[in-house]
C-alpha atoms as a PDB file:
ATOM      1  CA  UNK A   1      16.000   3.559  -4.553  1.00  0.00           C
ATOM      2  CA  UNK A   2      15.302   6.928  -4.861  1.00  0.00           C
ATOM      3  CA  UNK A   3      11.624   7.661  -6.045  1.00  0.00           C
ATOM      4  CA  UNK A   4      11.490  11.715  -5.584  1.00  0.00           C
ATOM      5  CA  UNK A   5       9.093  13.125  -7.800  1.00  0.00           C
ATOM      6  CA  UNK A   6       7.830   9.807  -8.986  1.00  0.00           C
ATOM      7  CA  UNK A   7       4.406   8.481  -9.594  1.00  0.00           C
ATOM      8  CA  UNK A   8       4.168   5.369  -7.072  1.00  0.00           C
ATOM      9  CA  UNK A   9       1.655   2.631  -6.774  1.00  0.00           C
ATOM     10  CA  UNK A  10       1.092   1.293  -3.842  1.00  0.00           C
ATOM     11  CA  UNK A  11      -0.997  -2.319  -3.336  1.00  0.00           C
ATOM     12  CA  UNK A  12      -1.773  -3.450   0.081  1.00  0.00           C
ATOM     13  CA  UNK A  13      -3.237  -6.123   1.760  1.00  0.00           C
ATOM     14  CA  UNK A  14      -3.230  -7.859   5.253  1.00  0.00           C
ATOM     15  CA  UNK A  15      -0.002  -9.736   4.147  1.00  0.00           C
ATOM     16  CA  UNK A  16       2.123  -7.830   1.772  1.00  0.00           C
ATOM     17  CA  UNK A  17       2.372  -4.480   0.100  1.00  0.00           C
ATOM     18  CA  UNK A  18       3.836  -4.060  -3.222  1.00  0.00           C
ATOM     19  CA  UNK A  19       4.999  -0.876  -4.158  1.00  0.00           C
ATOM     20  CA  UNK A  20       6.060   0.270  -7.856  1.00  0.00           C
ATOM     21  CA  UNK A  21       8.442   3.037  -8.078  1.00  0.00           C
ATOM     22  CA  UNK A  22       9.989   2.597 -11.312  1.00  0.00           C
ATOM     23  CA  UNK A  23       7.204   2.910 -13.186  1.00  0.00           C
ATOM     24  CA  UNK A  24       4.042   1.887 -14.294  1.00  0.00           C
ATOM     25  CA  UNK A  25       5.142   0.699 -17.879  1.00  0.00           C
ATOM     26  CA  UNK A  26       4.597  -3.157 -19.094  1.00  0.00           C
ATOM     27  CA  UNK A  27       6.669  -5.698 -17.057  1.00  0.00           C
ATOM     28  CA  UNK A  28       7.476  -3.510 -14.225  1.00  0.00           C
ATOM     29  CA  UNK A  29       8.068  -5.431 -10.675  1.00  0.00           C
ATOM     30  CA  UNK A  30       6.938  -3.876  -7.618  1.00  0.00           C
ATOM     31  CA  UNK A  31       9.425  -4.051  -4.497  1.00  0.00           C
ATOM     32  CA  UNK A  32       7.648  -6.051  -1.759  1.00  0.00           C
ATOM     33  CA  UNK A  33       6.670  -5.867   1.436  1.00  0.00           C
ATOM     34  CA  UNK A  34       5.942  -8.361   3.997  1.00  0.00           C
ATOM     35  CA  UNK A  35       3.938  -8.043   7.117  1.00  0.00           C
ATOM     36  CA  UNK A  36       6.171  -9.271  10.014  1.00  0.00           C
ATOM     37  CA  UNK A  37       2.850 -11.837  11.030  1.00  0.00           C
ATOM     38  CA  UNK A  38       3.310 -13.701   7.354  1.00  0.00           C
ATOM     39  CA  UNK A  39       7.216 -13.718   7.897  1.00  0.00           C
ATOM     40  CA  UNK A  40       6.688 -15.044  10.837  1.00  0.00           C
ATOM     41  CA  UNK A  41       4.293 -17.165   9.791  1.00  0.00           C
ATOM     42  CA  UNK A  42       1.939 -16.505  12.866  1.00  0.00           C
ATOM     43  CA  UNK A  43      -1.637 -17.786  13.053  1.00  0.00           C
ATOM     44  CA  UNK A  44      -3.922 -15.790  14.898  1.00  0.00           C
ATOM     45  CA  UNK A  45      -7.948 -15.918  15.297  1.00  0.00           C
ATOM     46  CA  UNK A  46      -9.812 -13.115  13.400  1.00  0.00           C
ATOM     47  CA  UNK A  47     -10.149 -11.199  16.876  1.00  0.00           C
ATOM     48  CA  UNK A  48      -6.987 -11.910  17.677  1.00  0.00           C
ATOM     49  CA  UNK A  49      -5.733  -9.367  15.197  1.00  0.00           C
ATOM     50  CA  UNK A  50      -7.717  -6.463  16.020  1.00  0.00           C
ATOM     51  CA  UNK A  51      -6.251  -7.209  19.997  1.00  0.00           C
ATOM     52  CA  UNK A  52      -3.310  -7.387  22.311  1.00  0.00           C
ATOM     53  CA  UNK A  53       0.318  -5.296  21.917  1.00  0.00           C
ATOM     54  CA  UNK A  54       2.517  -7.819  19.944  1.00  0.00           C
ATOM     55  CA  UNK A  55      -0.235  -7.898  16.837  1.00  0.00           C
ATOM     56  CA  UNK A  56      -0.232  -3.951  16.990  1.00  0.00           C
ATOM     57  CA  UNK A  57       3.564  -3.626  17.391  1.00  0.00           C
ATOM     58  CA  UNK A  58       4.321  -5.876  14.107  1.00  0.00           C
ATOM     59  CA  UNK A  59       1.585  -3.567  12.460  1.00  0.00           C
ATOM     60  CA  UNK A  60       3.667  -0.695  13.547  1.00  0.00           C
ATOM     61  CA  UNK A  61       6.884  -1.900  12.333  1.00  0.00           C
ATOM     62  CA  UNK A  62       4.914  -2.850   8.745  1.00  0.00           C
ATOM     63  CA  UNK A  63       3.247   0.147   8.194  1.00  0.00           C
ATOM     64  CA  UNK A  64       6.674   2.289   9.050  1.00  0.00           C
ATOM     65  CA  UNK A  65       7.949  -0.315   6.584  1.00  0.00           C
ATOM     66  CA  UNK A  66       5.682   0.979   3.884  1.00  0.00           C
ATOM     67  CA  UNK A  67       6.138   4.743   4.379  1.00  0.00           C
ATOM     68  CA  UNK A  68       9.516   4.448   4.713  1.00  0.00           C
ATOM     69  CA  UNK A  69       9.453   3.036   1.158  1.00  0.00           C
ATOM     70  CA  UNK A  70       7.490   5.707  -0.422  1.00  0.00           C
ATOM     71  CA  UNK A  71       8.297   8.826   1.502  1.00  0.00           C
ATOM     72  CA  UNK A  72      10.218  10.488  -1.357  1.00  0.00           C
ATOM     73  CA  UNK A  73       7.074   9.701  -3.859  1.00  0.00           C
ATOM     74  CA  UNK A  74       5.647  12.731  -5.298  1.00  0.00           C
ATOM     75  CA  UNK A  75       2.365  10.928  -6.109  1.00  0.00           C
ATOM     76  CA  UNK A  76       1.529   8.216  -4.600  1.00  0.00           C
ATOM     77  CA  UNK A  77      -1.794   6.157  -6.402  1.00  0.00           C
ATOM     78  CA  UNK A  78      -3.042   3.584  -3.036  1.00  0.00           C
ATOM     79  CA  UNK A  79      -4.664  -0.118  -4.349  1.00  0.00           C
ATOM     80  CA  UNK A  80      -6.474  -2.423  -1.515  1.00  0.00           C
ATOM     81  CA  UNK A  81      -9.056  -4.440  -0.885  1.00  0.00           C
ATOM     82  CA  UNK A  82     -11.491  -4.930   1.838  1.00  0.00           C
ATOM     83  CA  UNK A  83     -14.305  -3.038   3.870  1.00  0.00           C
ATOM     84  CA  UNK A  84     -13.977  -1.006   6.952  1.00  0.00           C
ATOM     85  CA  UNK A  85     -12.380  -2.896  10.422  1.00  0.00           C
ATOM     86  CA  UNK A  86     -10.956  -5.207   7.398  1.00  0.00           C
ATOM     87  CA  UNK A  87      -9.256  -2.700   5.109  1.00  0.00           C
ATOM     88  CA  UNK A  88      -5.519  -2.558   5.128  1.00  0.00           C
ATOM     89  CA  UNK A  89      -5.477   0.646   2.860  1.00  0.00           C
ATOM     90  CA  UNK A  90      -7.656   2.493   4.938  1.00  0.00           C
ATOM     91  CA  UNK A  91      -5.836   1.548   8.051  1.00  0.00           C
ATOM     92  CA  UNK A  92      -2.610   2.238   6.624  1.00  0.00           C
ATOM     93  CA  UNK A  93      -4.218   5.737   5.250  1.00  0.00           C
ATOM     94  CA  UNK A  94      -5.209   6.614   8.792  1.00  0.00           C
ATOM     95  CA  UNK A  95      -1.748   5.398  10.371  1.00  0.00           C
ATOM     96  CA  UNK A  96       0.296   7.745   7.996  1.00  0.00           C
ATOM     97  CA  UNK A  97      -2.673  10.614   8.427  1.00  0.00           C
ATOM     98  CA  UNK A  98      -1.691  10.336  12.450  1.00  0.00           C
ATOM     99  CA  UNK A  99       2.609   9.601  12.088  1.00  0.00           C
ATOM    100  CA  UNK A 100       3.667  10.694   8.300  1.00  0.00           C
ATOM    101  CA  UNK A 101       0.710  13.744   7.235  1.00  0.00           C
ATOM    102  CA  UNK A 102       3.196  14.939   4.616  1.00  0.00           C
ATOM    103  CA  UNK A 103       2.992  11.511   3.014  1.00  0.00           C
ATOM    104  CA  UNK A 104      -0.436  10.941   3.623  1.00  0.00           C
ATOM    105  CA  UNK A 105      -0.762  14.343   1.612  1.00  0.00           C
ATOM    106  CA  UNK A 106       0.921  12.913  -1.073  1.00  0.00           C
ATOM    107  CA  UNK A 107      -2.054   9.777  -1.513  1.00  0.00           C
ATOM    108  CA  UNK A 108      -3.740  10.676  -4.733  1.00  0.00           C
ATOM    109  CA  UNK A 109      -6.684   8.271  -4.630  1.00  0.00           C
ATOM    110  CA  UNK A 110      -7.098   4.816  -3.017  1.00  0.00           C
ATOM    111  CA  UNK A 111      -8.944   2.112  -4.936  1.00  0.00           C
ATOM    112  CA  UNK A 112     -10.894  -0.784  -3.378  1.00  0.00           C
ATOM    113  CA  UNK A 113      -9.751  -3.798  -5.913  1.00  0.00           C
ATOM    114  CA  UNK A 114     -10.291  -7.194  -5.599  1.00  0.00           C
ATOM    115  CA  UNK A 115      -6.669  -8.101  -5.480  1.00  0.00           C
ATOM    116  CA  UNK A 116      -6.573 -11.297  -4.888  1.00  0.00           C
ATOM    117  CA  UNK A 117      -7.944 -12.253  -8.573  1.00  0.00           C
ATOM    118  CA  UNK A 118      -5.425  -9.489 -10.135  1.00  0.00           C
ATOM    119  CA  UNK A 119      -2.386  -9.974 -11.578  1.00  0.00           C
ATOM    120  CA  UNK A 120       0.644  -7.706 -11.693  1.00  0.00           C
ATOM    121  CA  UNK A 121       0.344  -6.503 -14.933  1.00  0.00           C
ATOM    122  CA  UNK A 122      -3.641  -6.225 -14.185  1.00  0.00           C
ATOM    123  CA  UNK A 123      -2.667  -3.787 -11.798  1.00  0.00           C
ATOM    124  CA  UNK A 124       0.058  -2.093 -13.759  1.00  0.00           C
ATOM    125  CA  UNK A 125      -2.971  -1.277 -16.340  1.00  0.00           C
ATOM    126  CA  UNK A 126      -5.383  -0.268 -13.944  1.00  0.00           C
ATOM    127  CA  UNK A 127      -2.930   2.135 -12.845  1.00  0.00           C
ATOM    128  CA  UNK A 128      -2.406   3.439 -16.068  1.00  0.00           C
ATOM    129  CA  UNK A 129      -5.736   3.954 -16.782  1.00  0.00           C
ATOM    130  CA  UNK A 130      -5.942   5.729 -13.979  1.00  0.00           C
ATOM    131  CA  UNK A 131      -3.282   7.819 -14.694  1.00  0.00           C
ATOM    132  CA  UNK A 132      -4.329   8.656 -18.316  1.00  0.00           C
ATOM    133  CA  UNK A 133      -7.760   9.550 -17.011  1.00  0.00           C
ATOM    134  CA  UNK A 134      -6.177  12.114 -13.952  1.00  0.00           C
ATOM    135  CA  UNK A 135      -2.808  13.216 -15.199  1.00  0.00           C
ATOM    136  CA  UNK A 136      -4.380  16.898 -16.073  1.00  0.00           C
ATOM    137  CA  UNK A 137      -5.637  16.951 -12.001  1.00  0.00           C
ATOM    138  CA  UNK A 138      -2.295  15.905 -10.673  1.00  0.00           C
END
């Protein structure tokens, strides 16, 4: 799919990452993302996560995952959820600040959402919104 130039929203969590590249209109559908834990439908203790090589290598190979998908993006408006040592978005800001900086550059804003109680088309609007509000910045 080729997204140069495009607007692209990007939501993230622990699990899955959708990303919309088409478009932020009504009844768009994001391509998705899983992390190679869910696919693999592994079962690890919170510390567990944070520890040992295999957890970070499937990390790796998500996160490359994800900028692969939205390297071309001109814009590129980030949705998570979560605090600090439990923030996919932030870690997956910092990974492509360290291995992609010209995509990182391209991160607009990153919103802290409460995803799990938002729909797609919830999040379709909220990007939107935020669109209409910032289009003169970007």
């Amino acid at each position: 799919m080729d997204i140069s130039d495009k607007f692209v929203v990007v939501t993230i969590t622990h699990d899955e990452t959708k990303i919309w590249a088409t478009g932020i209109e009504k009844g768009k559908k994001p391509e998705r993302i899983f992390s190679p834990e869910k696919i693999n439908h592994h079962h690890f203790r919170t510390d567990q996560k944070t520890k040992g090589s295999k957890v970070d290598a499937q990390t790796i190979v998500y996160y490359e995952e994800i900028a692969a998908s939205i390297a071309g993006a001109s814009q590129i408006l980030l949705i998570g959820h979560g605090h600090a040592k439990a923030s996919s978005m932030l870690h997956l800001i910092q990974y492509l600040e360290r291995k992609h900086p010209v995509t990182a550059h391209k991160i607009v804003d990153a919103l802290d959402e409460n995803l799990a109680a938002m729909s797609e088309p919830e999040v379709l609007k909220l990007a939107r919104a935020w669109f209409e509000q910032h289009q003169m910045i970007i």
